[in-house]
Protein backbone atom coordinates (compact mmCIF):
# COMPACT_ATOMS: atom_id res chain seq x y z
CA UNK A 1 29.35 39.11 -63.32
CA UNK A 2 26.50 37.46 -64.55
CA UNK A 3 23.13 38.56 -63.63
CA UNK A 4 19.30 38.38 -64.91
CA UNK A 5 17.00 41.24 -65.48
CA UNK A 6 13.20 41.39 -65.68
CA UNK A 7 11.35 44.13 -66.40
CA UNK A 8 12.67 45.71 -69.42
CA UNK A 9 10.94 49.66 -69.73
CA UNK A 10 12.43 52.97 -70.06
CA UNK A 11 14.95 52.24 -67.27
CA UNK A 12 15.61 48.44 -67.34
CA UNK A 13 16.45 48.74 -70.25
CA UNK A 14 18.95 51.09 -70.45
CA UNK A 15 20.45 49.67 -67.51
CA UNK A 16 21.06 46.31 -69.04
CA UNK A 17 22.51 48.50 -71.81
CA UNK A 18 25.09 49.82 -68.87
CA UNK A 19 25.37 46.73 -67.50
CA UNK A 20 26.55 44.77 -71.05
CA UNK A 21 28.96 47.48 -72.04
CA UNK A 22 30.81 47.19 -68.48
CA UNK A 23 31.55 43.52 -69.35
CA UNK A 24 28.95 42.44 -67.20
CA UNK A 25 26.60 38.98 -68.60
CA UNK A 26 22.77 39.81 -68.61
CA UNK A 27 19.76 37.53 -69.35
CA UNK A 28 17.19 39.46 -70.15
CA UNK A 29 13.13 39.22 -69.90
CA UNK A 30 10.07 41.17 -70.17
CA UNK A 31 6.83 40.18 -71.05
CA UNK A 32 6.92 42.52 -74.28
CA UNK A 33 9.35 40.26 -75.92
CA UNK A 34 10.66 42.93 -78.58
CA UNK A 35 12.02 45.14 -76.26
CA UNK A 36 13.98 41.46 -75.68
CA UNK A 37 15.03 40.93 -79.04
CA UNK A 38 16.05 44.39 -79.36
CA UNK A 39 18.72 44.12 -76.28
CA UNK A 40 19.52 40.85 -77.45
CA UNK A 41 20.99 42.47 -80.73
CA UNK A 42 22.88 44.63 -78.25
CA UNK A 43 24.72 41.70 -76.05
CA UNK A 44 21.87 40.44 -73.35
CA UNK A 45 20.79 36.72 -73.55
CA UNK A 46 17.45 36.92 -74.33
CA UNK A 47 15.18 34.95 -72.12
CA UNK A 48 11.55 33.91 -73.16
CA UNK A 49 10.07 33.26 -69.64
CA UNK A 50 11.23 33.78 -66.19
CA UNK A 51 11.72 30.04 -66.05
CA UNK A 52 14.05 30.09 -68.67
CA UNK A 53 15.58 33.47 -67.41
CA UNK A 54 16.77 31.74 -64.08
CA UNK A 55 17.66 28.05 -66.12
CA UNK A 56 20.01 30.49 -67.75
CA UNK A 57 21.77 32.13 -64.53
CA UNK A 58 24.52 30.17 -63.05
CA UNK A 59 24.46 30.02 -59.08
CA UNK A 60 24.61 32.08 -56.80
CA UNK A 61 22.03 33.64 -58.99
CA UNK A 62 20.86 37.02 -58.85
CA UNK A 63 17.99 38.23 -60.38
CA UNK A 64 16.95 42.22 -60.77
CA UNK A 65 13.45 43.47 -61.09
CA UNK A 66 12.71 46.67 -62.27
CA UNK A 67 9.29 46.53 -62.49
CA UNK A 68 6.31 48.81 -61.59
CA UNK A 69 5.13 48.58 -57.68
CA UNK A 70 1.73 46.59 -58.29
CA UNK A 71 3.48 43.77 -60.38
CA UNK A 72 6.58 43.06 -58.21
CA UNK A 73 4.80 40.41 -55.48
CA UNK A 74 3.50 38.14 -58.05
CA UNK A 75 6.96 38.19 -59.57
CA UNK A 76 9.02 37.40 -56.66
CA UNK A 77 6.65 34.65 -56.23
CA UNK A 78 7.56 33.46 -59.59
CA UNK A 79 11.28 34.25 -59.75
CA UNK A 80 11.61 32.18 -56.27
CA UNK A 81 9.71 28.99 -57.25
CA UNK A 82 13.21 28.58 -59.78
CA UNK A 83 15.69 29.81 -57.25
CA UNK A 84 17.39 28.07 -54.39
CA UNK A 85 19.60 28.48 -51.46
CA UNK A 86 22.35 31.44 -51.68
CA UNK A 87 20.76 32.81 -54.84
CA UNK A 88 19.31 36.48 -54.72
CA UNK A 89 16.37 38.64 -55.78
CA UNK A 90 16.97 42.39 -56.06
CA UNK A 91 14.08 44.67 -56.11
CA UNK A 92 15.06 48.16 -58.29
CA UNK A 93 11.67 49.57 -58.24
CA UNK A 94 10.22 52.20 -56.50
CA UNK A 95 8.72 49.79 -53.25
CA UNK A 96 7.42 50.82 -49.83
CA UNK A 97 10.19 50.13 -47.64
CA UNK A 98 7.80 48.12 -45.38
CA UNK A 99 7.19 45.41 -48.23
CA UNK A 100 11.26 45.28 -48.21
CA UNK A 101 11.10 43.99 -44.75
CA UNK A 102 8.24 41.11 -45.63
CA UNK A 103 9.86 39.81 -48.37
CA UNK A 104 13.04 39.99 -47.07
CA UNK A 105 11.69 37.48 -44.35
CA UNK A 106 10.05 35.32 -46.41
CA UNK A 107 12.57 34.59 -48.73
CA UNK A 108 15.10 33.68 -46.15
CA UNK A 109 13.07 31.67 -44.64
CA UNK A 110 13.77 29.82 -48.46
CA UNK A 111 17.45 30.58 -48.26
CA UNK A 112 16.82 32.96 -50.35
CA UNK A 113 18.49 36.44 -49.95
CA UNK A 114 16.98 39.58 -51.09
CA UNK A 115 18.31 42.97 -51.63
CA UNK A 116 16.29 46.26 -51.96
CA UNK A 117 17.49 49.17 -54.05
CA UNK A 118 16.56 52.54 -54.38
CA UNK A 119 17.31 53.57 -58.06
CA UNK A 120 17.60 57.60 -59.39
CA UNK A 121 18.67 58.44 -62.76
CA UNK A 122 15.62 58.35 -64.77
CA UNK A 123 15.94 57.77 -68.69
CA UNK A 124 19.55 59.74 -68.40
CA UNK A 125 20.47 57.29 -66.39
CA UNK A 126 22.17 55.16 -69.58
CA UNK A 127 25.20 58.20 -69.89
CA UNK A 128 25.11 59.75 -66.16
CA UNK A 129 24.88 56.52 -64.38
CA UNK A 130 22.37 55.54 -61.77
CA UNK A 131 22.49 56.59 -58.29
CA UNK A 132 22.12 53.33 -56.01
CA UNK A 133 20.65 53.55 -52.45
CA UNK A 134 20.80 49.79 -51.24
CA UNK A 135 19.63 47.89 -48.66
CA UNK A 136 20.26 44.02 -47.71
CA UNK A 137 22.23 41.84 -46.13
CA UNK A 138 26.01 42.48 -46.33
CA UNK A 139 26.47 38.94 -48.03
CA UNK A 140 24.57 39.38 -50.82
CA UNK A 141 25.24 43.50 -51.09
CA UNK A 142 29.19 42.64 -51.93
CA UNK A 143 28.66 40.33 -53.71
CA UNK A 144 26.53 42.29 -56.35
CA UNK A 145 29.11 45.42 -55.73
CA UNK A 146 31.20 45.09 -58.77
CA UNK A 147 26.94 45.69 -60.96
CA UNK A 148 26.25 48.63 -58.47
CA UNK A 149 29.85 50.07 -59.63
CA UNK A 150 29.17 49.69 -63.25
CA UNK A 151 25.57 51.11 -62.88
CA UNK A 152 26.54 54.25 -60.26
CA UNK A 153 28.08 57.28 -62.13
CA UNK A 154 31.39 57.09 -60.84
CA UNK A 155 33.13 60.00 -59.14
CA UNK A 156 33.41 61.88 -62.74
CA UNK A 157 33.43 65.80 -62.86
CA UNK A 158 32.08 66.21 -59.58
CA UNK A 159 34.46 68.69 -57.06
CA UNK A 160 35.61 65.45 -54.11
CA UNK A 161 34.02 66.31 -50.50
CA UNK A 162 37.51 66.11 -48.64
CA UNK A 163 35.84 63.66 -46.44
CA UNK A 164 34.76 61.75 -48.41
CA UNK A 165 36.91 59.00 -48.12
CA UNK A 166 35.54 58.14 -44.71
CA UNK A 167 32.05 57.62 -46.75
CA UNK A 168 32.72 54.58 -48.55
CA UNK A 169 31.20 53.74 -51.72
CA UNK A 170 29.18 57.58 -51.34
CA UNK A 171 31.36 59.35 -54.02
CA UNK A 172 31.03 57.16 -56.47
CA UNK A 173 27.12 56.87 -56.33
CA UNK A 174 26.27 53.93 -54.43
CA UNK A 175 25.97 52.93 -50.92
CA UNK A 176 25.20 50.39 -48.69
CA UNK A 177 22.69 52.09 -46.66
CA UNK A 178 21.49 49.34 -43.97
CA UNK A 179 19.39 46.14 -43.52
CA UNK A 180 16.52 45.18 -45.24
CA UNK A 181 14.15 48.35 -45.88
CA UNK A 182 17.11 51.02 -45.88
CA UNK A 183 17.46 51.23 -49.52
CA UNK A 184 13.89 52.30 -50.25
CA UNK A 185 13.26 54.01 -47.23
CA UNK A 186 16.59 56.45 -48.36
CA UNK A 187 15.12 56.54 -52.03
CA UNK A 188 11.81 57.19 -50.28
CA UNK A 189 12.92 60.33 -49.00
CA UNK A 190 14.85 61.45 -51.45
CA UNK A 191 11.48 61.23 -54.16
CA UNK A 192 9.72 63.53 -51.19
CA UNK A 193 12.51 65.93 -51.66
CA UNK A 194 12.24 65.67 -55.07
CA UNK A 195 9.08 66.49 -55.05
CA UNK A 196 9.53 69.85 -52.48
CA UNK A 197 12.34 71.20 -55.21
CA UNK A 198 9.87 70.92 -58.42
CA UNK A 199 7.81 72.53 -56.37
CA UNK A 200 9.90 75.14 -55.32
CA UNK A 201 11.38 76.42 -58.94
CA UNK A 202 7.49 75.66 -60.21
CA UNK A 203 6.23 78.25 -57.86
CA UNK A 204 8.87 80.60 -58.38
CA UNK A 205 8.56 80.87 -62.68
CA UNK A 206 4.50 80.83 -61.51
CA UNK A 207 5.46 84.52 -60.03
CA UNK A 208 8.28 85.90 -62.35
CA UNK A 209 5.56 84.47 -65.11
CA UNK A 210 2.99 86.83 -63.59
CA UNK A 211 5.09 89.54 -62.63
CA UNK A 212 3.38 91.36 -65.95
CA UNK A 213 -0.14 91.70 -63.55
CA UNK A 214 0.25 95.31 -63.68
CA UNK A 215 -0.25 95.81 -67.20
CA UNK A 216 -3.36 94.30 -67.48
CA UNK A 217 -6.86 95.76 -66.79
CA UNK A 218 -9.33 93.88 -63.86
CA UNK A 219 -13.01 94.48 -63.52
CA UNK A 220 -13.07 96.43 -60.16
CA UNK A 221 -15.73 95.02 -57.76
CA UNK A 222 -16.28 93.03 -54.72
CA UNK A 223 -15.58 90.36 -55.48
CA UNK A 224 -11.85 90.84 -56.98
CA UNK A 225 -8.78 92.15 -55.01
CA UNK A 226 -7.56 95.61 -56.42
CA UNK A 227 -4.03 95.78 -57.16
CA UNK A 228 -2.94 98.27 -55.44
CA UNK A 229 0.27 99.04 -57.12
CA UNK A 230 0.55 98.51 -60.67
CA UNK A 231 3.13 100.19 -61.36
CA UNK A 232 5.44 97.29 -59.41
CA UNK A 233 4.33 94.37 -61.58
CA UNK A 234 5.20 95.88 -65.33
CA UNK A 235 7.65 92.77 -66.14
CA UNK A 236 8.06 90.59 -68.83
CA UNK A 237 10.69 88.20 -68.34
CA UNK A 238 12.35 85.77 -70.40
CA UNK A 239 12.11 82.81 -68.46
CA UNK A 240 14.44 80.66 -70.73
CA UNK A 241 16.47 83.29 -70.58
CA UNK A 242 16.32 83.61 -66.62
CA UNK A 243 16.51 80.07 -65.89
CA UNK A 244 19.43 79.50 -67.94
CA UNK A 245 21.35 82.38 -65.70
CA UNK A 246 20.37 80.41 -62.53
CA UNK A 247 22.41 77.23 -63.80
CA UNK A 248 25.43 79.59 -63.89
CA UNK A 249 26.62 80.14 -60.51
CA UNK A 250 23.65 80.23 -58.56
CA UNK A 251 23.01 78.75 -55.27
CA UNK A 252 19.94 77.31 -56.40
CA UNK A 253 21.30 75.46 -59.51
CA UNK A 254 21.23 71.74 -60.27
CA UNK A 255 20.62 69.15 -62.58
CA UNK A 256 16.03 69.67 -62.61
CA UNK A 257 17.47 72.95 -62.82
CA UNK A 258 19.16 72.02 -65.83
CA UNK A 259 16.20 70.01 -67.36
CA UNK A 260 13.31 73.08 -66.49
CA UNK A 261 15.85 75.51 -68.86
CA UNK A 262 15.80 72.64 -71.35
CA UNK A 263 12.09 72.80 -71.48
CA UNK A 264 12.05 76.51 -71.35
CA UNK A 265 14.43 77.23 -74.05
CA UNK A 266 11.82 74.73 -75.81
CA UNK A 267 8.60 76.30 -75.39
CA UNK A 268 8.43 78.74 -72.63
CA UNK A 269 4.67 78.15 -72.41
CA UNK A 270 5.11 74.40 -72.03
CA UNK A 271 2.23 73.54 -74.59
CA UNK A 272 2.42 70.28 -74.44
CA UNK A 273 1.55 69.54 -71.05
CA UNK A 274 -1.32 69.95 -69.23
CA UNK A 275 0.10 70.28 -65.84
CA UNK A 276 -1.85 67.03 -64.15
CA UNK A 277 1.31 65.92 -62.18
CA UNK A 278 1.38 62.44 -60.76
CA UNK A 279 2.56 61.03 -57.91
CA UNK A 280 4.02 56.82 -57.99
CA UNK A 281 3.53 56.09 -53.40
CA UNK A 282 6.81 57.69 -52.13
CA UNK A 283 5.92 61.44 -51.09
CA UNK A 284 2.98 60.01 -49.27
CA UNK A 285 4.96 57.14 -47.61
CA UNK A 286 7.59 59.88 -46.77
CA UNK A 287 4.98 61.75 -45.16
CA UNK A 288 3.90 58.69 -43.53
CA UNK A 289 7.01 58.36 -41.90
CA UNK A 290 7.49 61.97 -40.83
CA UNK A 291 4.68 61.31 -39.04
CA UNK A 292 5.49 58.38 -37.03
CA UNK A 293 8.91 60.13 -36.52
CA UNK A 294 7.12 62.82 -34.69
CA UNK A 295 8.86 65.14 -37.08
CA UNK A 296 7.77 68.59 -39.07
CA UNK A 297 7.87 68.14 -43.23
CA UNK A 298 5.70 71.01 -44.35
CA UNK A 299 7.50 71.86 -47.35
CA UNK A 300 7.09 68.07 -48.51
CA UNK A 301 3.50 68.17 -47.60
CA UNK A 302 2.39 71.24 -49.50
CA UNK A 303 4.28 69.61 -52.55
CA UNK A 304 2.40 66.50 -52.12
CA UNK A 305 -1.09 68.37 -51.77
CA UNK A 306 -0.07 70.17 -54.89
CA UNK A 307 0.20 67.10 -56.63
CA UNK A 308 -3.64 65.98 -55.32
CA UNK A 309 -4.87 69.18 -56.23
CA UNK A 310 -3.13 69.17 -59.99
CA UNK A 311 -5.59 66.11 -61.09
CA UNK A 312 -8.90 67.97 -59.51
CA UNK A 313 -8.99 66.24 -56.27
CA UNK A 314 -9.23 69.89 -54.56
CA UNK A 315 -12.20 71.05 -57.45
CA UNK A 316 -14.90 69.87 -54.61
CA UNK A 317 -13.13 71.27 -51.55
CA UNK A 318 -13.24 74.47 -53.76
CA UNK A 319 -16.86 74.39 -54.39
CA UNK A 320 -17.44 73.53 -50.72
CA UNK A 321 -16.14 77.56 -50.45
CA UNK A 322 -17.97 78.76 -52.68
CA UNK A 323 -21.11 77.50 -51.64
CA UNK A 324 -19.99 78.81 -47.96
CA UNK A 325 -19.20 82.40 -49.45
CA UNK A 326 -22.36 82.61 -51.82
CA UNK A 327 -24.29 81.49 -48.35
CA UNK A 328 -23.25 83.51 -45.93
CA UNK A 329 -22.70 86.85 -48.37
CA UNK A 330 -24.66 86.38 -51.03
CA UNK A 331 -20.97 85.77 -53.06
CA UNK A 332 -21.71 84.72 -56.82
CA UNK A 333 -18.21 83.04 -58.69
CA UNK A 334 -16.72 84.61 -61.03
CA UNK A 335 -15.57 83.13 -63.98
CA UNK A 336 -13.88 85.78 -65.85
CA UNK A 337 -10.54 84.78 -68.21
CA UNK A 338 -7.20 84.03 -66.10
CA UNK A 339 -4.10 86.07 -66.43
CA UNK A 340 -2.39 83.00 -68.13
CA UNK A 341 -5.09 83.22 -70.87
CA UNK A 342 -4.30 86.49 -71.65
């Protein structure tokens, strides 16, 4: 099938890169036209404007953006002035499922379909395959389903759910998931999850990193917690080591397990970073939801907050406290050296 592609970063990229070595015809553009020449040299027809990306397409055309959040309007504004009736706009990127359902209704009022997908795989995504949550109408979702096949991962090594032939496309990585919106509103979800699992191993290696407390010697006074036992925190564990044995059999292993060993067997003390951890819209939007649902996501919450307070958003809620202790009992701050100094 023949297909364009505009936005050509870490994961466009690579996914033109799938796309080409499944058989499949790509024109290519970004506005950083070297990483254009470069998949040109690998089998995309290179583009130098969107203009000339979509005189290139033959109709129906279809035309994938993977593009960051804040630049995708302006180019579906673009992309449509050169499109007509049947052709297609898919939207990879990491949208608010409520944008989905704007532009979805805008561009058919052009005769224009559009189709939003929710795209996991990150920069692995070129050997593993990209998992594809997809939403659209059913028109323009079949007749794009031979690129999600090439893109998803395929059944491969993974045991078969013995229903899962009553799941469709499920097994193999892709899936249709409903109208207009569905696609990012399942990827949505899915990066709030993500987001409660880093958590979740992060705060565990916090306390088997720690579990060495005992050993070390704290200024006793008021305004520091005794330990009170020691004796029960005289650890040192290997946490490449430890992490490793979790991928092997454990109920909590999976592939971020796989990548946090892969950093840990690097540098256990993860030098490099400094532990400011982003956030790109969806664990807020998934939050969002949850609360128009009417539903309980704590776990995703305190993840989220995490996040916030990572980058210092929590430093003034923090001095609010202190002021409030040093007020009402006369409570100076310490600022003695941390454990993880030591």
């Amino acid at each position: 099938m023949q297909i364009g592609m505009v936005g050509l970063g870490r994961m466009g990229a690579n996914m033109v890169r799938r796309l080409v070595r499944g058989g499949h015809a790509v024109v290519a553009f970004d506005v950083n036209q070297q990483a254009v020449a470069d998949l040109a040299k690998e089998g995309a027809t290179p583009a130098s404007s969107i203009a000339d990306l979509c005189a290139k397409l033959k109709g129906p055309r279809h035309v994938w953006l993977m593009l960051p959040v804040a630049f995708v309007d302006a180019t579906i504004d673009e992309v449509a002035k050169h499109l007509g009736d049947d052709d297609c706009i898919i939207d990879g990127g990491n949208t608010h499922y409520i944008d989905d359902i704007r532009r979805a209704k805008a561009l058919a009022a052009r005769g224009i379909h559009y189709v939003d997908v929710g795209v996991s795989g990150g920069v692995w995504g070129l050997e593993r395959g990209y998992c594809q949550m997809i939403g659209g109408d059913s028109t323009a979702v079949a007749r794009l389903d031979g690129v999600f096949a090439t893109l998803a991962p395929g059944v491969g090594t993974i045991a078969r759910n013995p229903d899962a032939a009553s799941l469709g496309t499920a097994e193999k990585g892709y899936l249709h998931c409903g109208p207009s919106g569905a696609g990012h509103f399942v990827k949505m979800v899915h990066n709030g999850i993500e987001y409660g699992l880093m958590a979740a191993y992060a705060e565990g290696l916090n306390i088997l990193k720690h579990a060495d407390i005992g050993k070390h010697a704290y200024e006793k006074d008021a305004e520091t917690t005794p330990l009170r036992h020691p004796e029960h925190y005289q650890y040192d564990f290997d946490l490449a080591a430890v992490t490793e044995l979790w991928r092997r059999g454990s109920v909590v292993g999976s592939w971020l397990l796989d990548l946090t060993a892969q950093a840990m067997a690097k540098d256990q003390s993860l030098a490099q970073f400094g532990g400011r951890v982003s956030d790109s819209g969806e664990g807020r939007w998934t939050l969002a939801a949850a609360n128009d649902e009417g539903v309980p996501a704590p776990v995703l919450a305190a993840a989220l907050f995490g996040r916030f307070s990572s980058r210092g958003n929590g430093d003034f809620m923090n001095k609010v406290m202190s002021a409030q202790r040093f007020a009402f009992g006369g409570h100076l701050e310490k600022h003695a050296e941390t454990h993880a100094d030591k």
